[in-house]
PDB file of N, CA and C in Angstrom:
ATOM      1  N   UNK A   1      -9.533   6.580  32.236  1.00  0.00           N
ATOM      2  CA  UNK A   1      -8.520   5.563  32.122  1.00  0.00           C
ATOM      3  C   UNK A   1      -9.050   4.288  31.484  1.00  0.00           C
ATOM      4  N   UNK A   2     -10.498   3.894  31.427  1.00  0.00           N
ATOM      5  CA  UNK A   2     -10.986   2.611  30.594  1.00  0.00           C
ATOM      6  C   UNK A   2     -10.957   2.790  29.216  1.00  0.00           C
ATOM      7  N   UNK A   3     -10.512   3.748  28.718  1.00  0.00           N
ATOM      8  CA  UNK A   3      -9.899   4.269  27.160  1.00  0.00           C
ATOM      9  C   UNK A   3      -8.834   3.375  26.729  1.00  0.00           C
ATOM     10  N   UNK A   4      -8.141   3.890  28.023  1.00  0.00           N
ATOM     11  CA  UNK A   4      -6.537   2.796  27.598  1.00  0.00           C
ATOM     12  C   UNK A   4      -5.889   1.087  28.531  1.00  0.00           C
ATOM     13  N   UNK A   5      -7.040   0.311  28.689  1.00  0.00           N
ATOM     14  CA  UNK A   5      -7.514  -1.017  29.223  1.00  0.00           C
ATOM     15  C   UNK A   5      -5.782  -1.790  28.266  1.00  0.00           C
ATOM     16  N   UNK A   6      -5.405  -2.350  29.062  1.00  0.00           N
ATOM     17  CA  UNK A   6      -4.566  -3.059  27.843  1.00  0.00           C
ATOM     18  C   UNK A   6      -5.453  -4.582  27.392  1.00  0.00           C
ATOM     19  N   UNK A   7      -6.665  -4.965  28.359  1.00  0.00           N
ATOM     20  CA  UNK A   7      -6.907  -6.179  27.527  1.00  0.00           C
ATOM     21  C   UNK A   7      -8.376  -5.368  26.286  1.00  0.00           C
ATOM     22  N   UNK A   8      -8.470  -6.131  25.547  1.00  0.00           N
ATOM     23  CA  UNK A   8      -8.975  -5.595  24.371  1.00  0.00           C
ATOM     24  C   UNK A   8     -11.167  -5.991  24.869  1.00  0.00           C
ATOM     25  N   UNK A   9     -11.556  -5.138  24.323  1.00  0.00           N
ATOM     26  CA  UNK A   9     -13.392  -5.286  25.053  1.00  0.00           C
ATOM     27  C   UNK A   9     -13.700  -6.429  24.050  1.00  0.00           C
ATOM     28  N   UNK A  10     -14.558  -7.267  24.580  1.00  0.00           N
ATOM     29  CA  UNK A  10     -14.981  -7.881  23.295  1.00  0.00           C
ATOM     30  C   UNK A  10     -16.657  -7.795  23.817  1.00  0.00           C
ATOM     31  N   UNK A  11     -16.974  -8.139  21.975  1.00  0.00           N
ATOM     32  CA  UNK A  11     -17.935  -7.420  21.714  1.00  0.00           C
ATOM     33  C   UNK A  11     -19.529  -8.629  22.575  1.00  0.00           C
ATOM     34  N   UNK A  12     -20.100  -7.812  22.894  1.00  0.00           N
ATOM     35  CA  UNK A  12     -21.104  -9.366  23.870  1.00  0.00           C
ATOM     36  C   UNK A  12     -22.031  -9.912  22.650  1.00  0.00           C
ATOM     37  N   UNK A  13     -22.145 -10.216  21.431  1.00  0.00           N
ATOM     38  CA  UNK A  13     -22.304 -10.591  20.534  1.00  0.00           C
ATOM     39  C   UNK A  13     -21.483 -11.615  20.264  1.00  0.00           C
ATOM     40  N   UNK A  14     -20.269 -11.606  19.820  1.00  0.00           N
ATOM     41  CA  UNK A  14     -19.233 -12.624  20.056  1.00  0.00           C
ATOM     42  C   UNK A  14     -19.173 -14.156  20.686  1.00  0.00           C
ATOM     43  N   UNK A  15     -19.409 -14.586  21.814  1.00  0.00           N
ATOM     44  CA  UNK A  15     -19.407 -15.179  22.416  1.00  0.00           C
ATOM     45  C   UNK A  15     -21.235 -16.093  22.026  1.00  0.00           C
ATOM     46  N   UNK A  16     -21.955 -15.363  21.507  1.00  0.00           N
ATOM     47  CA  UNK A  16     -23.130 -15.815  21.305  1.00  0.00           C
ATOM     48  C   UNK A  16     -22.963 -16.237  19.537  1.00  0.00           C
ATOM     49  N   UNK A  17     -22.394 -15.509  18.980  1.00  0.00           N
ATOM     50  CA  UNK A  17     -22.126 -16.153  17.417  1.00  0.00           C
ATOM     51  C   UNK A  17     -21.118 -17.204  18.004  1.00  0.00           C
ATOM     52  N   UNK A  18     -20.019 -17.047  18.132  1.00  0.00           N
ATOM     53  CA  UNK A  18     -19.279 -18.593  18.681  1.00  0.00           C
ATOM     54  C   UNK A  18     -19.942 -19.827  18.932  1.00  0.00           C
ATOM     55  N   UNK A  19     -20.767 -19.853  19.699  1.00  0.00           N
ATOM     56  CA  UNK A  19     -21.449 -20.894  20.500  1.00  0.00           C
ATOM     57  C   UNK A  19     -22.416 -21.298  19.291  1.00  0.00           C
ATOM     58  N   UNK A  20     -23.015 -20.513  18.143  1.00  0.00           N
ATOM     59  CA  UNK A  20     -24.146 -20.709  17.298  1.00  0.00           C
ATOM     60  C   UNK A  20     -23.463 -21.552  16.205  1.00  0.00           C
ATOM     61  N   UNK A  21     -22.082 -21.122  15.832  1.00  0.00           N
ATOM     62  CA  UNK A  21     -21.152 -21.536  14.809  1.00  0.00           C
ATOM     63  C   UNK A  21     -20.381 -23.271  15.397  1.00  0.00           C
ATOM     64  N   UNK A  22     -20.126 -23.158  16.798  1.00  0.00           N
ATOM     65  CA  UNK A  22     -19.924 -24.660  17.344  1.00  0.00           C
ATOM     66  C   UNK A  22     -20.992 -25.303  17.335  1.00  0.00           C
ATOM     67  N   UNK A  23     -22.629 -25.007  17.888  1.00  0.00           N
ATOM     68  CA  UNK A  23     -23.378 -25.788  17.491  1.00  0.00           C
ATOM     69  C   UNK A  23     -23.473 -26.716  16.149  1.00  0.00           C
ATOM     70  N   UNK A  24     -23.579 -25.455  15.664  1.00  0.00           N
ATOM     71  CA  UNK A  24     -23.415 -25.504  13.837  1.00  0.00           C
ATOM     72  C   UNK A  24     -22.445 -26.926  13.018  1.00  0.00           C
ATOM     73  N   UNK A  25     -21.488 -26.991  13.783  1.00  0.00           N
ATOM     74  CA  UNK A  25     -20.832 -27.922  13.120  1.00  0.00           C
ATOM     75  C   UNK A  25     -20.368 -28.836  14.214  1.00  0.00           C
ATOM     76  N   UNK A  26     -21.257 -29.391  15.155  1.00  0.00           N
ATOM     77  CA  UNK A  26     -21.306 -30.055  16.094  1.00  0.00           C
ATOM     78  C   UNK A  26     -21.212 -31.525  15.734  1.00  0.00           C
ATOM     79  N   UNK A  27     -20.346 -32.419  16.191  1.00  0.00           N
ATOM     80  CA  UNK A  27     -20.489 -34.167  15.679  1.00  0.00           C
ATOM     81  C   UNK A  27     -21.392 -34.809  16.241  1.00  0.00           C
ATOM     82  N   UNK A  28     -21.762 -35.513  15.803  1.00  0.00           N
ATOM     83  CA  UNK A  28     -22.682 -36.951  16.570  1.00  0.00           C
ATOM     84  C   UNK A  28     -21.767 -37.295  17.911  1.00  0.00           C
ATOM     85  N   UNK A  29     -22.359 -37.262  18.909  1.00  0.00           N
ATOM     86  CA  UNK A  29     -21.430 -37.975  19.939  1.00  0.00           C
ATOM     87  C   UNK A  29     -20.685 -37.031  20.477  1.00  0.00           C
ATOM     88  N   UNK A  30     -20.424 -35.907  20.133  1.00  0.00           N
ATOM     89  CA  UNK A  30     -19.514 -35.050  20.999  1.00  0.00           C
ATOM     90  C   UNK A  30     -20.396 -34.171  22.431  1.00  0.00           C
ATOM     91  N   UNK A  31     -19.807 -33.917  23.628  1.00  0.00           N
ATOM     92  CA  UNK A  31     -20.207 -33.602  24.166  1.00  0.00           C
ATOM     93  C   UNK A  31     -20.239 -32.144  24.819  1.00  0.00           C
ATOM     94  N   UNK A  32     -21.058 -31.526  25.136  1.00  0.00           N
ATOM     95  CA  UNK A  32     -20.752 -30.356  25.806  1.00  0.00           C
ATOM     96  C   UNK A  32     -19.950 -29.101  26.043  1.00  0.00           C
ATOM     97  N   UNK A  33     -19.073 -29.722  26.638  1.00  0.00           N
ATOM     98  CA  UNK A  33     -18.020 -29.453  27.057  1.00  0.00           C
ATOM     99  C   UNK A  33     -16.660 -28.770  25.650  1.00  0.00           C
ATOM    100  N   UNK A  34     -16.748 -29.986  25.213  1.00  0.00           N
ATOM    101  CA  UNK A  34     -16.036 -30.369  24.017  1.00  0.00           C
ATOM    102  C   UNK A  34     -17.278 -28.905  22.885  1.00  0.00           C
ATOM    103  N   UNK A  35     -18.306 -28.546  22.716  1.00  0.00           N
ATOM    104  CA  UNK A  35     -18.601 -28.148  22.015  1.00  0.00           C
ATOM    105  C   UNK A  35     -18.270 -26.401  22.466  1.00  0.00           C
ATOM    106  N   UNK A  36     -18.309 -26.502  24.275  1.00  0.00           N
ATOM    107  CA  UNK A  36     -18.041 -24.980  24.789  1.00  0.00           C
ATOM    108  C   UNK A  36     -16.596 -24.521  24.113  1.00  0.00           C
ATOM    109  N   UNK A  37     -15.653 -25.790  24.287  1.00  0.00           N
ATOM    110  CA  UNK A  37     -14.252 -25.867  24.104  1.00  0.00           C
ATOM    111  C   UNK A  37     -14.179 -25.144  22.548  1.00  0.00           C
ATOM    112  N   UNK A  38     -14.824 -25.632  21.628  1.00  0.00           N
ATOM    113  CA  UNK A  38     -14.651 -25.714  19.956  1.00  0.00           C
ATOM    114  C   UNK A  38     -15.309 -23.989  20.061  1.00  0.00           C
ATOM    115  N   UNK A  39     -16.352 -23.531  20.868  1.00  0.00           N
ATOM    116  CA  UNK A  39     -17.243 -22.411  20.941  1.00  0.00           C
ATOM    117  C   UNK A  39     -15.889 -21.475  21.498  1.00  0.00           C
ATOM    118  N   UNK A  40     -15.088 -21.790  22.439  1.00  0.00           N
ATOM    119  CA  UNK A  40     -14.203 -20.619  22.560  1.00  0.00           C
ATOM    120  C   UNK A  40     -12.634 -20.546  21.639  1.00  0.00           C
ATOM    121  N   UNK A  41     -12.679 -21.141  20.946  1.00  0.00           N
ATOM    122  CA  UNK A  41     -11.707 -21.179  20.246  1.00  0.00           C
ATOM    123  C   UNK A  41     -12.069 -20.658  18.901  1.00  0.00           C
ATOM    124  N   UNK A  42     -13.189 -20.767  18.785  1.00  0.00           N
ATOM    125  CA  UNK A  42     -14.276 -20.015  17.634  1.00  0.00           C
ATOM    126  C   UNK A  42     -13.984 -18.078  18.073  1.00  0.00           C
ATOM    127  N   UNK A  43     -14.306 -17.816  18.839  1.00  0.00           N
ATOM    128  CA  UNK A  43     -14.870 -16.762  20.021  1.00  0.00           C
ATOM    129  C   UNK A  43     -13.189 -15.839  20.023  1.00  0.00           C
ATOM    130  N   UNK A  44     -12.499 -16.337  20.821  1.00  0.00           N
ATOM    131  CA  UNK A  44     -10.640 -16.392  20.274  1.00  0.00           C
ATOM    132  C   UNK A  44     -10.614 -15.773  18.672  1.00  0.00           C
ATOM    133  N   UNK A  45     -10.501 -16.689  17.750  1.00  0.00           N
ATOM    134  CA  UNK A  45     -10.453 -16.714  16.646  1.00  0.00           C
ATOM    135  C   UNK A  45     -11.177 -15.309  16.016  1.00  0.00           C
ATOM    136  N   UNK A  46     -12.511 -14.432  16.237  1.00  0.00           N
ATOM    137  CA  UNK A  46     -13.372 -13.612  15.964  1.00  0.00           C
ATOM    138  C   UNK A  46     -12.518 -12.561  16.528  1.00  0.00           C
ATOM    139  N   UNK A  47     -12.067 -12.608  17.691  1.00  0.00           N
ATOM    140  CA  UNK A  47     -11.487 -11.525  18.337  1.00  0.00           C
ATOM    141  C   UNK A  47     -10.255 -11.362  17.691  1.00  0.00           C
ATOM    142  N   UNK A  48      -9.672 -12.260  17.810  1.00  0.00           N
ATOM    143  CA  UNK A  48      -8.174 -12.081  16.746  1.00  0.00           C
ATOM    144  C   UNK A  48      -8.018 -11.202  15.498  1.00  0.00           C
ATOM    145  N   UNK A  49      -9.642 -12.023  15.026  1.00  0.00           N
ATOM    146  CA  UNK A  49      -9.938 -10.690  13.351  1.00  0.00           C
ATOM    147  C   UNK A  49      -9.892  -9.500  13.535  1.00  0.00           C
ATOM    148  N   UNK A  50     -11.132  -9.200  14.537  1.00  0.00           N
ATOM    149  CA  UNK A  50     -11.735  -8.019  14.684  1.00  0.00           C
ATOM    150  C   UNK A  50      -9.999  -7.323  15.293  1.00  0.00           C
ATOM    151  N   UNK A  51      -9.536  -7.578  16.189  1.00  0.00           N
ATOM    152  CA  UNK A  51      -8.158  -7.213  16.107  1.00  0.00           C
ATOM    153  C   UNK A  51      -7.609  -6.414  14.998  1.00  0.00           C
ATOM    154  N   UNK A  52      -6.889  -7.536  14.366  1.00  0.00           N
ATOM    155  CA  UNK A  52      -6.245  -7.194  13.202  1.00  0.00           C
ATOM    156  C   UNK A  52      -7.023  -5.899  11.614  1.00  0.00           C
ATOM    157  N   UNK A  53      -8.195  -6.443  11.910  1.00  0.00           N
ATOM    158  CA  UNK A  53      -8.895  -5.255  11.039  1.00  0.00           C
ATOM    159  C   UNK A  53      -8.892  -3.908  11.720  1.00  0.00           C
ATOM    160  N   UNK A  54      -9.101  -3.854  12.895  1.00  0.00           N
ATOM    161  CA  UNK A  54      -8.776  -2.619  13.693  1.00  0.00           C
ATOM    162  C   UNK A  54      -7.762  -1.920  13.376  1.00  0.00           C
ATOM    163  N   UNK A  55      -6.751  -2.813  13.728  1.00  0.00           N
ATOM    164  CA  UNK A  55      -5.299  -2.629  13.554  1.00  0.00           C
ATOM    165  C   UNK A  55      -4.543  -1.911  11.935  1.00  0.00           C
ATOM    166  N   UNK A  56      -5.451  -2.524  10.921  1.00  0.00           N
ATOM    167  CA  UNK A  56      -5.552  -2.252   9.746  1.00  0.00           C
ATOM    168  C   UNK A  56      -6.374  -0.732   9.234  1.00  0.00           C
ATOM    169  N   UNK A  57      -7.281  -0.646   9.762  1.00  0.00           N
ATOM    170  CA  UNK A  57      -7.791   0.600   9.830  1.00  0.00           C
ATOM    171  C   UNK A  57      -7.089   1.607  10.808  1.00  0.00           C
ATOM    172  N   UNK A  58      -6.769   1.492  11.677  1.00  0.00           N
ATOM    173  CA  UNK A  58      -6.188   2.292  12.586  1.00  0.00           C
ATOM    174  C   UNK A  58      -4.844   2.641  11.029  1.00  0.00           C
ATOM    175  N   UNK A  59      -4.076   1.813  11.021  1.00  0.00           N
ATOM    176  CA  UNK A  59      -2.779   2.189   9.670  1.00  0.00           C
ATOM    177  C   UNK A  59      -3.118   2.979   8.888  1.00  0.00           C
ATOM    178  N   UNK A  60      -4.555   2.344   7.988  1.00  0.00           N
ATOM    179  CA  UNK A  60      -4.686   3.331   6.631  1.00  0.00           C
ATOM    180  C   UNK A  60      -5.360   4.337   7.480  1.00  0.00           C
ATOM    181  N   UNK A  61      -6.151   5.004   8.221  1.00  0.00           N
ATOM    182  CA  UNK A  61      -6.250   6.384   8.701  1.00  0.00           C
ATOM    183  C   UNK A  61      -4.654   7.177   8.794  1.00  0.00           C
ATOM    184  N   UNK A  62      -4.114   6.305   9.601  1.00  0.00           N
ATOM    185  CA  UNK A  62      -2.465   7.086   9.704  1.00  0.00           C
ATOM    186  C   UNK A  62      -2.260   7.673   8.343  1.00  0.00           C
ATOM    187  N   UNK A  63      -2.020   6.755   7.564  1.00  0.00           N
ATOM    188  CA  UNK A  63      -1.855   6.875   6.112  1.00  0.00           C
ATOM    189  C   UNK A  63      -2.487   7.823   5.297  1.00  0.00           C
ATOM    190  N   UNK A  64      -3.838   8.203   5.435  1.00  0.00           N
ATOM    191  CA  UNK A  64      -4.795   9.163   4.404  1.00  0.00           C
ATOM    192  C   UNK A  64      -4.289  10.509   5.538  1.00  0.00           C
ATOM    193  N   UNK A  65      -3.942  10.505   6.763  1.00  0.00           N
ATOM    194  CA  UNK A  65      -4.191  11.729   7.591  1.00  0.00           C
ATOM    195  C   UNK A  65      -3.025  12.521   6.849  1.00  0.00           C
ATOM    196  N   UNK A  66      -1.607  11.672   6.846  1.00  0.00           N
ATOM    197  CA  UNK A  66      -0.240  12.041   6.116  1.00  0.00           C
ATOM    198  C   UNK A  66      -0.571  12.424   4.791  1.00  0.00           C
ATOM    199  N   UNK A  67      -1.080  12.019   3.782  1.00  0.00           N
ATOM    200  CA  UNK A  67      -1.542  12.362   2.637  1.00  0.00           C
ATOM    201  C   UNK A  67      -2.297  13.395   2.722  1.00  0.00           C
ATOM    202  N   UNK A  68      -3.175  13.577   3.313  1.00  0.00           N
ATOM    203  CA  UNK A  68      -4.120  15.097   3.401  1.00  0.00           C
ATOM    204  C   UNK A  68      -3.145  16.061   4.057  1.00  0.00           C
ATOM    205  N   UNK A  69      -2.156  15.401   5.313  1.00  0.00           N
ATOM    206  CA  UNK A  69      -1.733  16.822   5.268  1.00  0.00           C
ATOM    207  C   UNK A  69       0.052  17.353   4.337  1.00  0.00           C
ATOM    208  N   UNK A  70       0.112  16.224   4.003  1.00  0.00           N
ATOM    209  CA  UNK A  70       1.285  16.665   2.726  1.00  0.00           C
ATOM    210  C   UNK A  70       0.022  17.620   1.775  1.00  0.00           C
ATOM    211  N   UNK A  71      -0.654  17.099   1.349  1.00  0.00           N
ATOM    212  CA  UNK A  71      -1.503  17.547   0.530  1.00  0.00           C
ATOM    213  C   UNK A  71      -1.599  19.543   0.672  1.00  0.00           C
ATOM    214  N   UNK A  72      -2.221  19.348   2.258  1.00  0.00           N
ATOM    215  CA  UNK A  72      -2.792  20.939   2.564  1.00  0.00           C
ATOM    216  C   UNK A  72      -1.478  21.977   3.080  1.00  0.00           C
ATOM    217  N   UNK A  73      -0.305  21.126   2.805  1.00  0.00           N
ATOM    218  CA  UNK A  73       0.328  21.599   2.887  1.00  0.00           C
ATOM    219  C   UNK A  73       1.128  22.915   1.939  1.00  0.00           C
ATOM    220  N   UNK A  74       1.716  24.368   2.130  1.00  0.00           N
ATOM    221  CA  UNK A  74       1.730  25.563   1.020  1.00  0.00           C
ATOM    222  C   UNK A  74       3.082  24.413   0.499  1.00  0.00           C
ATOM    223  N   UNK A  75       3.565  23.763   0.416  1.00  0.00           N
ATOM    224  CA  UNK A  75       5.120  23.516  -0.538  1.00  0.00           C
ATOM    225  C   UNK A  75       4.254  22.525  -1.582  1.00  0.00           C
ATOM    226  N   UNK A  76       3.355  21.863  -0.875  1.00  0.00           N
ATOM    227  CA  UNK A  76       2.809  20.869  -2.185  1.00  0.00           C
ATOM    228  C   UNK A  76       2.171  21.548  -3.179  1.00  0.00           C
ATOM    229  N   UNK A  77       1.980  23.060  -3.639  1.00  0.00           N
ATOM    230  CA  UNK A  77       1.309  23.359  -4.410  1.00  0.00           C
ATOM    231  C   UNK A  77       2.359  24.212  -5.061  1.00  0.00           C
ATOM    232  N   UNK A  78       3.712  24.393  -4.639  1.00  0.00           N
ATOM    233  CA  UNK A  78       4.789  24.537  -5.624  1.00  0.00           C
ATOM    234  C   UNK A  78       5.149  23.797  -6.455  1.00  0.00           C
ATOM    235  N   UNK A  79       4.960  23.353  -7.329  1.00  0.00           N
ATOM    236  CA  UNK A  79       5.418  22.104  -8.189  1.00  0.00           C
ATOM    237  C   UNK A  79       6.749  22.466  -8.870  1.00  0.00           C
ATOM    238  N   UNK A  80       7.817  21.900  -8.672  1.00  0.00           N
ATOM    239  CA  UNK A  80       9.070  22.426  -8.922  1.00  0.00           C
ATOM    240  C   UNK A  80       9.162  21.746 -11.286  1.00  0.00           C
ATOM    241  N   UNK A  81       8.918  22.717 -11.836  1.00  0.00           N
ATOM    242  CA  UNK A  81       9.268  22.342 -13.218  1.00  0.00           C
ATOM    243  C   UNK A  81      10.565  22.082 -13.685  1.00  0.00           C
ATOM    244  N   UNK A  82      11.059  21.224 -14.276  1.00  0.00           N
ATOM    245  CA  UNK A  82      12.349  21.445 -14.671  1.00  0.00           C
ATOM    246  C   UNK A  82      12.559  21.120 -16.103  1.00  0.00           C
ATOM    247  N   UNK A  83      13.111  22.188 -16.877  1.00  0.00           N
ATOM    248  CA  UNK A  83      12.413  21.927 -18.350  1.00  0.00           C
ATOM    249  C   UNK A  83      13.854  21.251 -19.090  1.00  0.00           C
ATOM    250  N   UNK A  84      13.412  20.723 -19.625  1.00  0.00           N
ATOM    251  CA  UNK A  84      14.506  19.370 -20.819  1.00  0.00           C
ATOM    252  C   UNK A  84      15.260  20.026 -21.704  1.00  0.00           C
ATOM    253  N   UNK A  85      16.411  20.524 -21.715  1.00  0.00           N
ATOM    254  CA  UNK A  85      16.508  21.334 -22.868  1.00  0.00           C
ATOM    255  C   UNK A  85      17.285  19.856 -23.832  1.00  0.00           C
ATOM    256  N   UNK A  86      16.824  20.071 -25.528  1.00  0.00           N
ATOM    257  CA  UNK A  86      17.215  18.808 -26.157  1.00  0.00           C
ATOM    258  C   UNK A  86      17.997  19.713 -26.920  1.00  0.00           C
ATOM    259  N   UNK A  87      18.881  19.619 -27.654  1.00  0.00           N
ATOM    260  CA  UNK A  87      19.626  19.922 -28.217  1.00  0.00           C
ATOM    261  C   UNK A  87      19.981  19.103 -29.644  1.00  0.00           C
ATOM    262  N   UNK A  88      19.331  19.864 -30.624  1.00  0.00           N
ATOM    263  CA  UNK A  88      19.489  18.844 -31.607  1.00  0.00           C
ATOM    264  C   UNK A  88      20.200  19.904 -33.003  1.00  0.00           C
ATOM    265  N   UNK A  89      21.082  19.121 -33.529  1.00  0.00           N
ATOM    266  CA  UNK A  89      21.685  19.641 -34.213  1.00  0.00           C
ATOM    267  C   UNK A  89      21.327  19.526 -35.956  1.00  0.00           C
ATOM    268  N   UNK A  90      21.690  20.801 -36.464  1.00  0.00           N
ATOM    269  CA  UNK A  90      20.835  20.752 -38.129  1.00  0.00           C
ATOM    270  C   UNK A  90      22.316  19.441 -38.958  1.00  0.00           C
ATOM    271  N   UNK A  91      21.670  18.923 -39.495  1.00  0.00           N
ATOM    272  CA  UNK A  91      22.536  18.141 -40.612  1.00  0.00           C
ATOM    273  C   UNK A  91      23.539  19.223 -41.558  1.00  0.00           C
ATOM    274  N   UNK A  92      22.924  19.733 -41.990  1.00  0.00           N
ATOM    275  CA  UNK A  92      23.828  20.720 -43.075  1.00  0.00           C
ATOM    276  C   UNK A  92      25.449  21.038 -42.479  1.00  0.00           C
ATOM    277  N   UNK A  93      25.306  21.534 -41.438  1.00  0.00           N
ATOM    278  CA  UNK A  93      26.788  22.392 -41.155  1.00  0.00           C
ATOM    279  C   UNK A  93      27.866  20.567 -41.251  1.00  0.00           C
ATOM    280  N   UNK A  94      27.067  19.162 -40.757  1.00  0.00           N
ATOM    281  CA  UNK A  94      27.837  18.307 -40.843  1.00  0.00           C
ATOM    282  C   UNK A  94      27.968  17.831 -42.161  1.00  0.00           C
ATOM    283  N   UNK A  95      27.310  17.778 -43.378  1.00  0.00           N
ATOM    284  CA  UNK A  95      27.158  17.593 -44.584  1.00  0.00           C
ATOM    285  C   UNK A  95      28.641  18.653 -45.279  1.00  0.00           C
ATOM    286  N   UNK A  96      28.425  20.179 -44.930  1.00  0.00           N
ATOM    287  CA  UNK A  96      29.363  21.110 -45.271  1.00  0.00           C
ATOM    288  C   UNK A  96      30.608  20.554 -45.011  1.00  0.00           C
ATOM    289  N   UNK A  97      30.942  20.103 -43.659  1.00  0.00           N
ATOM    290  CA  UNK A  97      32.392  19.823 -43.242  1.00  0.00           C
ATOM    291  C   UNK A  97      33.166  18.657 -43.656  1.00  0.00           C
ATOM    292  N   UNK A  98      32.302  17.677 -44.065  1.00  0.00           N
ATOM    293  CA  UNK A  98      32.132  16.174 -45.011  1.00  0.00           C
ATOM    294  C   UNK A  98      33.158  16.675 -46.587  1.00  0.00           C
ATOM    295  N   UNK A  99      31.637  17.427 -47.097  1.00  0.00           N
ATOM    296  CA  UNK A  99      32.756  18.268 -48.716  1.00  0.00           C
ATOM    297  C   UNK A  99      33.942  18.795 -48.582  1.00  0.00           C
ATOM    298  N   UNK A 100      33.939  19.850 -47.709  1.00  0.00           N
ATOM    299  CA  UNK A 100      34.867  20.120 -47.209  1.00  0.00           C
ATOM    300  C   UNK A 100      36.413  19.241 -47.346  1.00  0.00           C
ATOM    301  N   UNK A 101      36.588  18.534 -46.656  1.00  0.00           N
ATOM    302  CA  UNK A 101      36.993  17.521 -45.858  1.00  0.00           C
ATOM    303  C   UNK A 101      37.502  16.570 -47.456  1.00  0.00           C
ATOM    304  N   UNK A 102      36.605  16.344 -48.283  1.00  0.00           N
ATOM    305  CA  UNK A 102      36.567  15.103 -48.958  1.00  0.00           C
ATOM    306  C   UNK A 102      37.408  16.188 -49.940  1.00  0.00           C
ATOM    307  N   UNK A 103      37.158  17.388 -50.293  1.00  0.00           N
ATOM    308  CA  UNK A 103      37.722  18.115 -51.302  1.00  0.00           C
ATOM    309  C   UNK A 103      38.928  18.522 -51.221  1.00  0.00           C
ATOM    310  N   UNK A 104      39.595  18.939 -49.668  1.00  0.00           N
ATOM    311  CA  UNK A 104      40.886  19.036 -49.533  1.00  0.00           C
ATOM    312  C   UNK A 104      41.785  17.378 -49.377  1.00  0.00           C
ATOM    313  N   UNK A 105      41.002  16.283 -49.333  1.00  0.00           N
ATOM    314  CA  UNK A 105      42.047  15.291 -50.071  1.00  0.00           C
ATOM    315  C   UNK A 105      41.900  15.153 -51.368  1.00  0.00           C
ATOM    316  N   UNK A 106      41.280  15.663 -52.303  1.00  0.00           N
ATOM    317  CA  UNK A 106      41.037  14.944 -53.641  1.00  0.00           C
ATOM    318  C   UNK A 106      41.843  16.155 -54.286  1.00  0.00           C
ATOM    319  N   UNK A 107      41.899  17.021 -53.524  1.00  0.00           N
ATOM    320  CA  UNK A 107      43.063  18.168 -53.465  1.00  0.00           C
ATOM    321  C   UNK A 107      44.730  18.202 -53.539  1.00  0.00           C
ATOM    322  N   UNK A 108      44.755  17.429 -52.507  1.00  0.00           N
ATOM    323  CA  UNK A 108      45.762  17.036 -52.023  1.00  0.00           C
ATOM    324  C   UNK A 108      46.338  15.674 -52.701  1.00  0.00           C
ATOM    325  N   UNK A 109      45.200  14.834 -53.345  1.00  0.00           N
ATOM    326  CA  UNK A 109      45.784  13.650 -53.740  1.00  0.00           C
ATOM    327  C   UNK A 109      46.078  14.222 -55.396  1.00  0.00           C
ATOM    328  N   UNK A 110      45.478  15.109 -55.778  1.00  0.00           N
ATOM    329  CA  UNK A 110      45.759  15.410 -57.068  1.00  0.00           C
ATOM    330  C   UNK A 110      47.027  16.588 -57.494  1.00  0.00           C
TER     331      UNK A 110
END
């Protein structure tokens, strides 16, 4: 059952980079307290990431697992073809019907 904890583990590293990173940018004059304060909000902040990148990886696994198994799947290797038929027509028979056409008025007008 410590598999499925709903609060999240954090890592015991964490809390020791926090505190190194508040030192780090520590003011003249600030005290202690105020630097533990800035150290867990640092500490917060790390966990939040590590969160969300989790969270992000956890997705794209979802994502590649669906793809591999569309993939290994027997219908994905049917590839359905569907062929274009174009239809193109020769000039001549419309050229023929033109003379045609032009000869029974010059026919008719004469």
């Amino acid at each position: 059952m410590a598999k499925y904890l709903k609060k999240h583990q954090q890592s015991e590293t964490t809390p020791d980079d926090a505190l190194r990173i508040a030192r780090g940018t520590q003011r003249p004059g600030q005290t202690k307290e105020q630097t533990k304060l800035v150290a867990q909000g640092i500490q917060k902040g790390i966990e939040q990431y590590k969160k969300q990148q989790s969270a992000k990886a956890r997705e794209l696994d979802r994502k590649l697992k669906k793809v591999n198994q569309q993939l290994a799947s027997p219908e994905a290797h049917e590839i359905e073809v569907q062929d274009k038929v174009i239809y193109r027509q020769h000039w001549l028979p419309w050229v023929l019907i033109l003379l045609s056409w032009l000869a029974m008025a010059a026919y008719w007008l004469v």
